[in-house]
Protein backbone atom coordinates (compact mmCIF):
# COMPACT_ATOMS: atom_id res chain seq x y z
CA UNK A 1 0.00 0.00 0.00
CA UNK A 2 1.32 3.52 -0.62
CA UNK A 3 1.49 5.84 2.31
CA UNK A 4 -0.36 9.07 2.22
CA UNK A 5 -3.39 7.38 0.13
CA UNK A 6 -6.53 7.80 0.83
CA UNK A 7 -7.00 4.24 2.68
CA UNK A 8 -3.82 4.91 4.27
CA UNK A 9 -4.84 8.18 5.78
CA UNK A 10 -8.17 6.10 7.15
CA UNK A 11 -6.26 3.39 8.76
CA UNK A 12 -4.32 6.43 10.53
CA UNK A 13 -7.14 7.87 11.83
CA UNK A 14 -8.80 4.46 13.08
CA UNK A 15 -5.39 3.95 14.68
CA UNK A 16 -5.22 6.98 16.35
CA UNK A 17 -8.25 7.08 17.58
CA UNK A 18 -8.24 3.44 19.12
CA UNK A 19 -4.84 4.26 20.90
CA UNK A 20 -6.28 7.47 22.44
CA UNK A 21 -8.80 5.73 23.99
CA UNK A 22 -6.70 3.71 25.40
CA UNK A 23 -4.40 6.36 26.80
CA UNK A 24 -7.37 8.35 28.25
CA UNK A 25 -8.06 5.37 29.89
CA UNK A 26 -4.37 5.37 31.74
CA UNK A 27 -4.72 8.50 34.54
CA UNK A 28 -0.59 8.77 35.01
CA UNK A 29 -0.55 9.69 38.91
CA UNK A 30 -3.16 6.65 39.37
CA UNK A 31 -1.16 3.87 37.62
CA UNK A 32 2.35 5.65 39.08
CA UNK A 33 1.30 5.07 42.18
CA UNK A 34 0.59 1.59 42.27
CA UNK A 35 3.21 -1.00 43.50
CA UNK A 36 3.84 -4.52 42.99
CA UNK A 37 2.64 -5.65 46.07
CA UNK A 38 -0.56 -4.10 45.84
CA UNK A 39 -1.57 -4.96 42.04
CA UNK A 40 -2.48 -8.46 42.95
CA UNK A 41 -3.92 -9.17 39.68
CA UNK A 42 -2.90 -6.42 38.08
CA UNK A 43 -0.97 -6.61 34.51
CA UNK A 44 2.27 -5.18 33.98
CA UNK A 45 4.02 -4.03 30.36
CA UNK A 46 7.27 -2.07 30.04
CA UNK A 47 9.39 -0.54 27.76
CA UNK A 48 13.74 -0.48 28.41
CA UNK A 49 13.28 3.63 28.08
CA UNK A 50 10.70 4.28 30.07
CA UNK A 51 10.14 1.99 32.28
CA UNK A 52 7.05 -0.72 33.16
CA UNK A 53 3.69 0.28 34.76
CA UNK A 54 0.70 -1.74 35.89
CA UNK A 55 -2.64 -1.93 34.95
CA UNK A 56 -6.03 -3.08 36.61
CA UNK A 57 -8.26 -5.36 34.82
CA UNK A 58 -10.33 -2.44 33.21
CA UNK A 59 -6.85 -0.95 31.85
CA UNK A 60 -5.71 -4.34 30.91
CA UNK A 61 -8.98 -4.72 28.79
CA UNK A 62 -8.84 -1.51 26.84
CA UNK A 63 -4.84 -2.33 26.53
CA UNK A 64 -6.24 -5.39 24.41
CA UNK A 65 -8.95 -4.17 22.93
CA UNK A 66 -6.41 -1.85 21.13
CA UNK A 67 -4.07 -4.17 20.40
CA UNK A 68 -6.88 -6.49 18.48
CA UNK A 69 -8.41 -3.68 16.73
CA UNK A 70 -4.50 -2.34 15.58
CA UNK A 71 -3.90 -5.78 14.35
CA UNK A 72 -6.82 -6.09 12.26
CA UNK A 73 -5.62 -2.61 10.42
CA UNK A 74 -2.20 -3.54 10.04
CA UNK A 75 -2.09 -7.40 10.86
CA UNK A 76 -0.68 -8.46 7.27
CA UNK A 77 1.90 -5.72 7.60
CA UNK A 78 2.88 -6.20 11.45
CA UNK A 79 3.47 -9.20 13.63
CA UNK A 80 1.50 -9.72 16.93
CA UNK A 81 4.31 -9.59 19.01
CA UNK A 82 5.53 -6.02 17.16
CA UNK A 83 2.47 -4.54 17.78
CA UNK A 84 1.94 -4.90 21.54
CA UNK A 85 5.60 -4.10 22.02
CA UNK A 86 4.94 -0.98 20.53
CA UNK A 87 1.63 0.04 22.15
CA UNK A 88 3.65 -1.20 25.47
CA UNK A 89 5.94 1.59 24.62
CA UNK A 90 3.27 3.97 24.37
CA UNK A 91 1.49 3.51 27.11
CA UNK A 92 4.54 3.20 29.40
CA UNK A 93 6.09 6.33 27.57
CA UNK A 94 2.57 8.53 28.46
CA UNK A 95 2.18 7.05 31.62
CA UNK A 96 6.13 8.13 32.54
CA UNK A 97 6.83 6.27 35.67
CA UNK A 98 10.62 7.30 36.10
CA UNK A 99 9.90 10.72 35.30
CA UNK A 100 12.01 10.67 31.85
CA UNK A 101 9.78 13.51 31.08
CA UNK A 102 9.12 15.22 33.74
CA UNK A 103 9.20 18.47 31.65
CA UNK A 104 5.80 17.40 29.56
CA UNK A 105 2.34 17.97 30.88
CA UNK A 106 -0.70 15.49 30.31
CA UNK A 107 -1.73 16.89 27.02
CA UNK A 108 2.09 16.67 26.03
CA UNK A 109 2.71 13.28 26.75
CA UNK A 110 -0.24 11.71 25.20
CA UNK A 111 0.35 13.57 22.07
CA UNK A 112 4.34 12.72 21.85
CA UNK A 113 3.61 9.09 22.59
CA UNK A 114 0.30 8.39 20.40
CA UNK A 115 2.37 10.31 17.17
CA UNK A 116 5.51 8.16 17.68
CA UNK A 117 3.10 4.92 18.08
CA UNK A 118 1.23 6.10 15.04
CA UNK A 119 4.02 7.17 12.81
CA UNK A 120 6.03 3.79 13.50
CA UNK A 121 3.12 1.80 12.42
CA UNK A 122 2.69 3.81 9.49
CA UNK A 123 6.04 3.54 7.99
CA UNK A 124 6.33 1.94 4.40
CA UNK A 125 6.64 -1.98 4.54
CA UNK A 126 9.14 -3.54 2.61
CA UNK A 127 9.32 -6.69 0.25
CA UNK A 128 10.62 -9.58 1.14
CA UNK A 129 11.51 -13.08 0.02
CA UNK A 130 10.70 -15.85 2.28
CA UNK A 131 12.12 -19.42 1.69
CA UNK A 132 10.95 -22.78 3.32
CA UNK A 133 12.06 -26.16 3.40
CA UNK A 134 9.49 -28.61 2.13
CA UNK A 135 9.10 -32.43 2.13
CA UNK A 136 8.14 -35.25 0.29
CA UNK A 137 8.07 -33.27 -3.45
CA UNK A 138 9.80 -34.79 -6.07
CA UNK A 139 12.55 -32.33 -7.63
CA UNK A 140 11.26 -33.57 -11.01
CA UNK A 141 9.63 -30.69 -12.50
CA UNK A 142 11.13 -28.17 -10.60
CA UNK A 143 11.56 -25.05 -10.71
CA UNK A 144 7.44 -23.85 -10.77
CA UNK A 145 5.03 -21.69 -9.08
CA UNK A 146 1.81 -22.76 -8.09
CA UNK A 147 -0.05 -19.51 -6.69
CA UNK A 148 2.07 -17.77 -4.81
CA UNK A 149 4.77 -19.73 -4.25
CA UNK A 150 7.71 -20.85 -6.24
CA UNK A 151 9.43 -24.53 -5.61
CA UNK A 152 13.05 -25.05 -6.42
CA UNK A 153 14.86 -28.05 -5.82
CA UNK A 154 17.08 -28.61 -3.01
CA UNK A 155 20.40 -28.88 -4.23
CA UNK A 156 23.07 -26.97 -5.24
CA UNK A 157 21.43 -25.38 -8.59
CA UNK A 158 18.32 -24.88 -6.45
CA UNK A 159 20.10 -22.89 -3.75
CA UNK A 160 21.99 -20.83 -5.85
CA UNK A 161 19.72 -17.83 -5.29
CA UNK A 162 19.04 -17.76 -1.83
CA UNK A 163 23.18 -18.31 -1.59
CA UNK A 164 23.24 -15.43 -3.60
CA UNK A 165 21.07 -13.05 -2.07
CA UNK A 166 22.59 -14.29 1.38
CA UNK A 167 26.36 -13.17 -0.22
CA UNK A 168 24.85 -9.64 -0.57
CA UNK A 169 23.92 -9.54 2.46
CA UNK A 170 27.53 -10.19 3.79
CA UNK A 171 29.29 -7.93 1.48
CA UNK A 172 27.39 -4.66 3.43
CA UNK A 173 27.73 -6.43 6.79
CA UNK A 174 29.97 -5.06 9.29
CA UNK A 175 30.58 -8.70 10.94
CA UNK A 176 34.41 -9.64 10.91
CA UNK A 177 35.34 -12.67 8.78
CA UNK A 178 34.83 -15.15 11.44
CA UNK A 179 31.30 -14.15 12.00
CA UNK A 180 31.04 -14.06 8.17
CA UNK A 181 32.26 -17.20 7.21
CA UNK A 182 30.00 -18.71 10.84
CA UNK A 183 27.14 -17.54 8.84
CA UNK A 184 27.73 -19.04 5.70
CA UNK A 185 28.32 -22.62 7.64
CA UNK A 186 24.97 -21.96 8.85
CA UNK A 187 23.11 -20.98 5.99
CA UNK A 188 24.47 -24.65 4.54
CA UNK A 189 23.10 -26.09 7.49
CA UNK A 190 19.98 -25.19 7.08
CA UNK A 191 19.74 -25.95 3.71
CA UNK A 192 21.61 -29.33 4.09
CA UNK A 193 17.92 -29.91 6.19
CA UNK A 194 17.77 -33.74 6.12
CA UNK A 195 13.84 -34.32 5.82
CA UNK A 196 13.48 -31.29 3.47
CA UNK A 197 13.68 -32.28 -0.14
CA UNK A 198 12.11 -28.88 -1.85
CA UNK A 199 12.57 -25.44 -1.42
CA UNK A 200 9.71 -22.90 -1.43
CA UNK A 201 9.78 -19.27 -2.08
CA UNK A 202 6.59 -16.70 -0.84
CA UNK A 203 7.26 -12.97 -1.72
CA UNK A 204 5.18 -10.55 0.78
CA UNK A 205 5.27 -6.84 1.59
CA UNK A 206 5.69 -6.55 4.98
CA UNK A 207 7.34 -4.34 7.90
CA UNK A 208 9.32 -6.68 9.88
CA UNK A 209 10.62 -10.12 8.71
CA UNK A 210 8.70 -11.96 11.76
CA UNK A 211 5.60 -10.73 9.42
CA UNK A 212 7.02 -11.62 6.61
CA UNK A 213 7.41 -15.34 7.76
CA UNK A 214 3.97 -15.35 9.36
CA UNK A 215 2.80 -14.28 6.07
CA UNK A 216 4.60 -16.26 3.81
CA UNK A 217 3.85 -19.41 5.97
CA UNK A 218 0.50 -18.99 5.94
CA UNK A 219 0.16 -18.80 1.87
CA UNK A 220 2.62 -21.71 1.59
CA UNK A 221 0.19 -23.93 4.03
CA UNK A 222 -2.56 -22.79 1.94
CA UNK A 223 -0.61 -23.77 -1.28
CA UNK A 224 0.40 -26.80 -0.02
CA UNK A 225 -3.43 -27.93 0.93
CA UNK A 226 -4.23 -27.57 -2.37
CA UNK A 227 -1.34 -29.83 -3.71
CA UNK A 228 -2.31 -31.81 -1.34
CA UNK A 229 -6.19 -32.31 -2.59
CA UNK A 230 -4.91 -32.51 -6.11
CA UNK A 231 -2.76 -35.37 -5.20
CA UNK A 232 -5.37 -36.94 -3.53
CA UNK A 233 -7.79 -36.85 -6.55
CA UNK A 234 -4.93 -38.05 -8.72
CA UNK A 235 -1.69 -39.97 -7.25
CA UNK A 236 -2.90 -43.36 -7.02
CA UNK A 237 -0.19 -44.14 -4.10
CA UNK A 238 -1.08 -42.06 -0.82
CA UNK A 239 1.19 -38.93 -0.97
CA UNK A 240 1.34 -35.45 0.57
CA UNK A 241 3.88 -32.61 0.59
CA UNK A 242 4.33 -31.22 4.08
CA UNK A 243 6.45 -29.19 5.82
CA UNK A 244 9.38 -30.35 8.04
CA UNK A 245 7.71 -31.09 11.63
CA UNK A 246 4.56 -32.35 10.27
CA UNK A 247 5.37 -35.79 9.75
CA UNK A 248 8.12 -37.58 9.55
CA UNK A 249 9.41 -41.01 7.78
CA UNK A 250 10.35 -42.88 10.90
CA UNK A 251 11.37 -46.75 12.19
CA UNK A 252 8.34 -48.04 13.69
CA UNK A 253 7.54 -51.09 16.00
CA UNK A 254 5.23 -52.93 17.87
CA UNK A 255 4.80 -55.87 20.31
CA UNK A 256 2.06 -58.14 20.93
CA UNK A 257 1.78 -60.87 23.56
CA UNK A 258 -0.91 -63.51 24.33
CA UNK A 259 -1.74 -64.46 27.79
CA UNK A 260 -3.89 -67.03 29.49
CA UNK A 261 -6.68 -66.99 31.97
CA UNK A 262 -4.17 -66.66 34.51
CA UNK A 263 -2.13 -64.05 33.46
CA UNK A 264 0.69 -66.07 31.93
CA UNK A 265 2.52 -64.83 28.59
CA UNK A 266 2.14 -67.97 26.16
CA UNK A 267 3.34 -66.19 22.78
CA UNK A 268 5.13 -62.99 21.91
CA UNK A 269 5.07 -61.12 18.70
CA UNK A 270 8.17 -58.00 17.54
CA UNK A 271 6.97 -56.53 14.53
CA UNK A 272 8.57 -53.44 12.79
CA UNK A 273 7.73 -51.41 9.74
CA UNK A 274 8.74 -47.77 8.36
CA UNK A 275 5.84 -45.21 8.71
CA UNK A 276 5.30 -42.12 6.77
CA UNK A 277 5.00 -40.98 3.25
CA UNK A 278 6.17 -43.49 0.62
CA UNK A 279 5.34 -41.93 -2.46
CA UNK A 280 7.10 -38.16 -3.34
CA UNK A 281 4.61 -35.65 -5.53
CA UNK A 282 5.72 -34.34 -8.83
CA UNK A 283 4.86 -31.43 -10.12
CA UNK A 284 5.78 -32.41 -14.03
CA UNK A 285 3.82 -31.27 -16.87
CA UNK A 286 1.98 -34.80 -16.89
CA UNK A 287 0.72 -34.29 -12.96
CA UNK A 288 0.00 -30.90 -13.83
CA UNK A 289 -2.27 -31.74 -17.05
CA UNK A 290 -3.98 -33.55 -15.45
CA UNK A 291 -5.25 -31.57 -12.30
CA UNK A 292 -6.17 -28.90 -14.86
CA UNK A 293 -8.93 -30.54 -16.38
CA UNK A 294 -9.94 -30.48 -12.41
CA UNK A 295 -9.59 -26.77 -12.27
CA UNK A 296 -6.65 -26.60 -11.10
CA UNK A 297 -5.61 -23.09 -12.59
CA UNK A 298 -8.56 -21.77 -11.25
CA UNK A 299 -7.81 -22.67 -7.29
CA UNK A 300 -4.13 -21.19 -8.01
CA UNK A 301 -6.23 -18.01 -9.21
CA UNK A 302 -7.63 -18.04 -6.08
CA UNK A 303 -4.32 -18.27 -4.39
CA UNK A 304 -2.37 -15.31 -6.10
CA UNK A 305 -5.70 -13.05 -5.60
CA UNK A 306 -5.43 -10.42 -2.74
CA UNK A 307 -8.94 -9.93 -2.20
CA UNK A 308 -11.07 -12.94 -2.59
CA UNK A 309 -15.24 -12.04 -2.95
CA UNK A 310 -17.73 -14.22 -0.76
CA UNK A 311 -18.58 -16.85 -3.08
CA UNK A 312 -14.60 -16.54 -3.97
CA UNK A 313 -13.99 -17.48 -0.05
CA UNK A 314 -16.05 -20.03 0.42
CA UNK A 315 -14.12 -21.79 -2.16
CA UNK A 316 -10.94 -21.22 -0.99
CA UNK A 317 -11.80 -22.07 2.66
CA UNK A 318 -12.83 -25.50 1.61
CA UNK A 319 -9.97 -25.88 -0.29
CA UNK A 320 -7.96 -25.36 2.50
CA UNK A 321 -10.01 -27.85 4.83
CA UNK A 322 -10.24 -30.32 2.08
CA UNK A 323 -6.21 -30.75 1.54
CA UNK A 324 -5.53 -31.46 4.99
CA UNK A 325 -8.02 -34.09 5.13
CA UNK A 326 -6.25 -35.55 2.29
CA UNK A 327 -3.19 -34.72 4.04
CA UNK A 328 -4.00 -36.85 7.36
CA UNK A 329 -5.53 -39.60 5.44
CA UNK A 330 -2.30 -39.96 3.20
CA UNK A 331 -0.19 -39.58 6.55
CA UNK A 332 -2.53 -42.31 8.39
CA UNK A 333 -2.72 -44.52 5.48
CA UNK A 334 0.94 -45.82 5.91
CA UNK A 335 0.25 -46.68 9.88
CA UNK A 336 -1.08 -49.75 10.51
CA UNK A 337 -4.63 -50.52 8.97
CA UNK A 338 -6.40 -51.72 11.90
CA UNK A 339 -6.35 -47.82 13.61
CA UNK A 340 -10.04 -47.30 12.18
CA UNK A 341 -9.87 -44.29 15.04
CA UNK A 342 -7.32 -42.36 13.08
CA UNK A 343 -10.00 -41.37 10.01
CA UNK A 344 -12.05 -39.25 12.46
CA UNK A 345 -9.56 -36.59 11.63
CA UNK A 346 -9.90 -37.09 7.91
CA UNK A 347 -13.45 -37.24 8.53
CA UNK A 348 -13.90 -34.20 10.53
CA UNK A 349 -11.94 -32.27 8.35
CA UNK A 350 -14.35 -33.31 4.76
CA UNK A 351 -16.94 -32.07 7.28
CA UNK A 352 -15.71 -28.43 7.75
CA UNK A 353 -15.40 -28.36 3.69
CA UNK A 354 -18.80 -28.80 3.12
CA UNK A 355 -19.64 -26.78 5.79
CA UNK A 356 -17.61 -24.21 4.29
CA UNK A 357 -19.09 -24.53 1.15
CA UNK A 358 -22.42 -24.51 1.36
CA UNK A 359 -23.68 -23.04 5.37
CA UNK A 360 -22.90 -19.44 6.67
CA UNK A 361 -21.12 -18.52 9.88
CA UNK A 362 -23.50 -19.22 13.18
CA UNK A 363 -26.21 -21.17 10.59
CA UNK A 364 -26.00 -24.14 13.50
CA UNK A 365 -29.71 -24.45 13.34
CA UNK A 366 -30.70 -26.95 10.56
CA UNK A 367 -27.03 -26.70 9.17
CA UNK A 368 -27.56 -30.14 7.91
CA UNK A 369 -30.59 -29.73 5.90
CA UNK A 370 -29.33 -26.76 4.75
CA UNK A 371 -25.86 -28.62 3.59
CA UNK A 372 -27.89 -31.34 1.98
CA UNK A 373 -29.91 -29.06 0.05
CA UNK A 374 -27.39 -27.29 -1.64
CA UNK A 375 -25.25 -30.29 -2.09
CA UNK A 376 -27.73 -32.14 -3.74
CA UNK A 377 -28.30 -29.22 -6.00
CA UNK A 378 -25.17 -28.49 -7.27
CA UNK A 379 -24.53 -31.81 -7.77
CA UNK A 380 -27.39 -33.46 -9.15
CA UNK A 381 -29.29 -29.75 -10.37
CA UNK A 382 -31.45 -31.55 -12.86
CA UNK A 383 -33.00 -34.79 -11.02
CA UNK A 384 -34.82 -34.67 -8.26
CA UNK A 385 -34.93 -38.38 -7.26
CA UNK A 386 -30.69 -38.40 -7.27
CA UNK A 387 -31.16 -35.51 -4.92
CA UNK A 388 -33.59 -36.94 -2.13
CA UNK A 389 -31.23 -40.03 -2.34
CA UNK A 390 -27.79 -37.89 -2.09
CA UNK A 391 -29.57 -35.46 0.78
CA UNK A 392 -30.48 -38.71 2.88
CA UNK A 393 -26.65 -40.01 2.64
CA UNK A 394 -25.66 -36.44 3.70
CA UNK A 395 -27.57 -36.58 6.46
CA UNK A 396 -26.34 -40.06 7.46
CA UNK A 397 -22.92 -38.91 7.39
CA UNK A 398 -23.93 -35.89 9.02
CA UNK A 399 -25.08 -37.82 12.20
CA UNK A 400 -21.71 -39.67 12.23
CA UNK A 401 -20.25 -36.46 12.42
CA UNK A 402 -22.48 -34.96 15.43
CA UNK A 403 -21.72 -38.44 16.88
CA UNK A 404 -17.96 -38.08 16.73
CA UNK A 405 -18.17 -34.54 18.27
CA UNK A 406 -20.30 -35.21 21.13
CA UNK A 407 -18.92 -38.69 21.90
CA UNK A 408 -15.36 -39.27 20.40
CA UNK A 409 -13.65 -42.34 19.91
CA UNK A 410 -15.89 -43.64 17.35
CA UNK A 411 -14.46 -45.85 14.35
CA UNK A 412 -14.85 -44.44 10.96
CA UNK A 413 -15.95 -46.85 8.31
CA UNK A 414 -13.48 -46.73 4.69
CA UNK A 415 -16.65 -47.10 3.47
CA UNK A 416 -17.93 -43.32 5.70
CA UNK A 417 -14.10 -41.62 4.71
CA UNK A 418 -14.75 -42.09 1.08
CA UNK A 419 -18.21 -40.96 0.74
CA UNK A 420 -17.64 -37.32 2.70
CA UNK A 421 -14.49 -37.38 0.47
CA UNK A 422 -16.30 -37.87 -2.69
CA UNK A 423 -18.99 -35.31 -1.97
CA UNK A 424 -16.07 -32.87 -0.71
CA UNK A 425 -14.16 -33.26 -3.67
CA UNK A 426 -16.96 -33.04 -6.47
CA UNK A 427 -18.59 -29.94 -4.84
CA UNK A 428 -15.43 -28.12 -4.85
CA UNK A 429 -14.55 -29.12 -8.26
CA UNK A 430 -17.73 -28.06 -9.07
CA UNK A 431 -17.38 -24.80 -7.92
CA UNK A 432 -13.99 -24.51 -9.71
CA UNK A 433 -14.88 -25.28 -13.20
CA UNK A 434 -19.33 -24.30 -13.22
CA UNK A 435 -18.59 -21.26 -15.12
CA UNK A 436 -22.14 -20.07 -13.52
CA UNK A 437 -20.51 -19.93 -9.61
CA UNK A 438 -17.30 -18.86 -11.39
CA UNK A 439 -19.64 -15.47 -11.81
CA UNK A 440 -21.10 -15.66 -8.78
CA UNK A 441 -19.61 -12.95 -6.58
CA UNK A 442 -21.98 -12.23 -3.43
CA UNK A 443 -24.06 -14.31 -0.61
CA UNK A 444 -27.56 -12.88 -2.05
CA UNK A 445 -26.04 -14.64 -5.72
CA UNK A 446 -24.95 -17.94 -3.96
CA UNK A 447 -28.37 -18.03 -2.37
CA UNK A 448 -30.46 -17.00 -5.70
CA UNK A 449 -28.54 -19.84 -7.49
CA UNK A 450 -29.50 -22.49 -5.09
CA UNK A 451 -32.87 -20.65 -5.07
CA UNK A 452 -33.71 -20.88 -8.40
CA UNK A 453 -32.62 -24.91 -8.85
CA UNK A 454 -34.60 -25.87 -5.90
CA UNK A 455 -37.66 -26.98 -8.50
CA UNK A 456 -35.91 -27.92 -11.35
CA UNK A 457 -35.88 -31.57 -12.37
């Protein structure tokens, strides 16, 4: 955003006027005068300058009011822990406890700590290149961008550029050789990362690099749930590209002994196996072909957009929801078959997509007819009978789902995973590739389409 434009001069003003009421909610002498041991519950912030204060519950609660409203103006800019450091300083700064300016009246104070809060939150953000390491993705095909985000190998061609852009960095650096050359050593660390077999790149315009990774994480886990539901629809082996953390190719064992009516161990059985992912994703042309006939371009168009309308959203969010449900049923499927248990994650997860889809936030009541409605629509818009038969399946599944919520623990039928999959899967790609919800762009359209299908067939 460029500073000075109209949008920017609005946020400045809703800034300003959220952090004055929060200062005219700090009287100086009244928090000054507290101590430690008479704050009991009281909440204490400082700043290295001017010192730390304390503030009662009521302070405390306009303190965080400010800080949620400030993030919501500048949250893709600024990181959380920026922001209250920051307002910290400002209220500690107004509220003066060691006096560092004594010189200032009330009116003085307020206004030389709200403009330097202001004005540092309003400086220009910068660009910057964020790189992760990513596993399980084949280096065939590589380099491409999907959305977003760009995918290198991880080798030496593949590194070249963030070694490059690293080497800039040194050659303006102050450090003395040793710290130099320490550096480099752990740069190749890092990208020596032994479970990380990609590299991904997210470019975002932020103020501080902790924003920039917060950022650039969250459109790479985005990303990657889409490659993720892709290869799900398509891979015939179970496979999922993850991030280093998430899961983990590992030894695995277990042991099994029988025992009598008395107690006695009779038989004894070691078993051991190597859990994980087994099968790497490509991204090559011939992967790629094929999830395009799926709308694949499309749900990248979605990615790379930075303001997504409501019908526009909905897809997206059940994108998201969808690939990590393929994500834990790829990771699960290498574990030993028997742990039914572990698709109630898979499960749950199909759930929120549909939900996603098709209800609107705080629709609890008669969710489920409403989801089976409009599933059965858009999937079956010109026969009625298919859609009284598809809306009493929903519903089945539906009561599973309420089951596993309020009860836990229940087993999850291959039979239950695939159907919710299915239904996931075909409504989104639905959504993707209808070029009549492709035009859709607000909630009164989404609800006229449905509307107007309800008596056809």
């Amino acid at each position: 955003m460029e500073r000075g434009t109209i949008n920017d001069i609005e946020m400045k003003q809703a800034i300003h006027v959220v952090g004055r009421k929060l200062l005219k909610s700090l009287p100086p002498k009244q928090i000054k005068q507290q101590m430690p041991n008479e704050v009991g519950c009281h909440f204490q912030i400082g700043d290295r300058e001017f010192g730390s204060v304390y503030l009662s519950p009521e302070q405390r609660n306009s303190f965080f009011i400010c800080l949620d409203h400030t993030k919501r103006e500048l949250g893709s800019t600024w990181d959380a822990d920026t922001i209250e450091k920051l307002t910290s300083r400002m209220v500690v700064r107004f509220v003066d406890p060691d006096n560092v300016n004594s010189d200032l009246d009330f009116d003085q104070k307020l206004r030389a700590s709200l403009d330097e809060w202001t004005s540092k939150l309003l400086e220009p953000p910068n660009n910057w290149n964020v790189y992760f390491g990513v596993c399980n993705l084949s280096q065939k095909g590589l380099p491409i961008s999907v959305g977003p985000v760009t995918f290198f190998p991880l080798n030496e061609t593949g590194t070249d550029e963030v070694r490059a852009k690293f080497e800039e960095v040194l050659n303006i650096s102050p450090d003395s050789p040793a710290v130099k050359e320490s550096s480099r050593q752990h740069l190749n660390k890092l990208l020596s990362h032994p479970d990380a077999h990609g590299l991904a790149k997210v470019c975002c315009v932020t103020n501080m690099s902790k924003a920039a990774q917060t950022e650039a994480l969250q459109k790479l886990r985005r990303t990657l749930a889409i490659l993720n539901f892709y290869a799900d629809l398509i891979h015939v082996q179970p496979t999922v590209v993850y991030l280093p953390g998430d899961a983990a190719k590992s030894s695995q064992f277990g042991l099994a002994f029988k025992t009598v009516d008395n107690g006695r161990t009779i038989a004894a059985n070691l078993g051991g196996s190597i859990a994980g992912i087994w099968s790497a994703m490509g991204l090559y042309e011939q992967y790629l072909a094929q999830a395009r006939t799926y709308g694949f371009d499309r749900a990248c168009e979605l990615l790379t957009k930075t303001s997504l309308n409501a019908v526009e959203n909905r897809v997206s969010t059940a994108l998201y929801w969808a690939g990590q449900a393929a994500a834990e049923k790829a990771l699960k499927s290498k574990y030993h078959k028997n742990l039914d248990a572990e698709r109630e994650q898979s499960f749950l997860f199909y759930a929120i997509c549909l939900e996603s889809l098709f209800c609107k936030r705080r629709e609890e009541d008669g969710a489920t007819k409403i989801l089976s409605n409009r599933c059965s629509i858009l999937l079956h818009p010109d026969n009625f009978q298919s859609r009284k038969q598809l809306q009493k399946q929903i519903e089945k599944l539906y009561e599973r789902r309420s089951d596993i919520v309020h009860q836990g623990g229940l087993r999850v039928t291959e039979e239950e995973l695939s159907e919710i999959r299915l239904l996931a899967s075909e409504s989104i790609l639905e959504m993707l590739t209808n070029q009549e919800f492709i035009s859709l762009r607000t909630e009164v359209d989404f609800d006229q389409w449905f509307h107007a299908k309800v008596h056809v067939g």
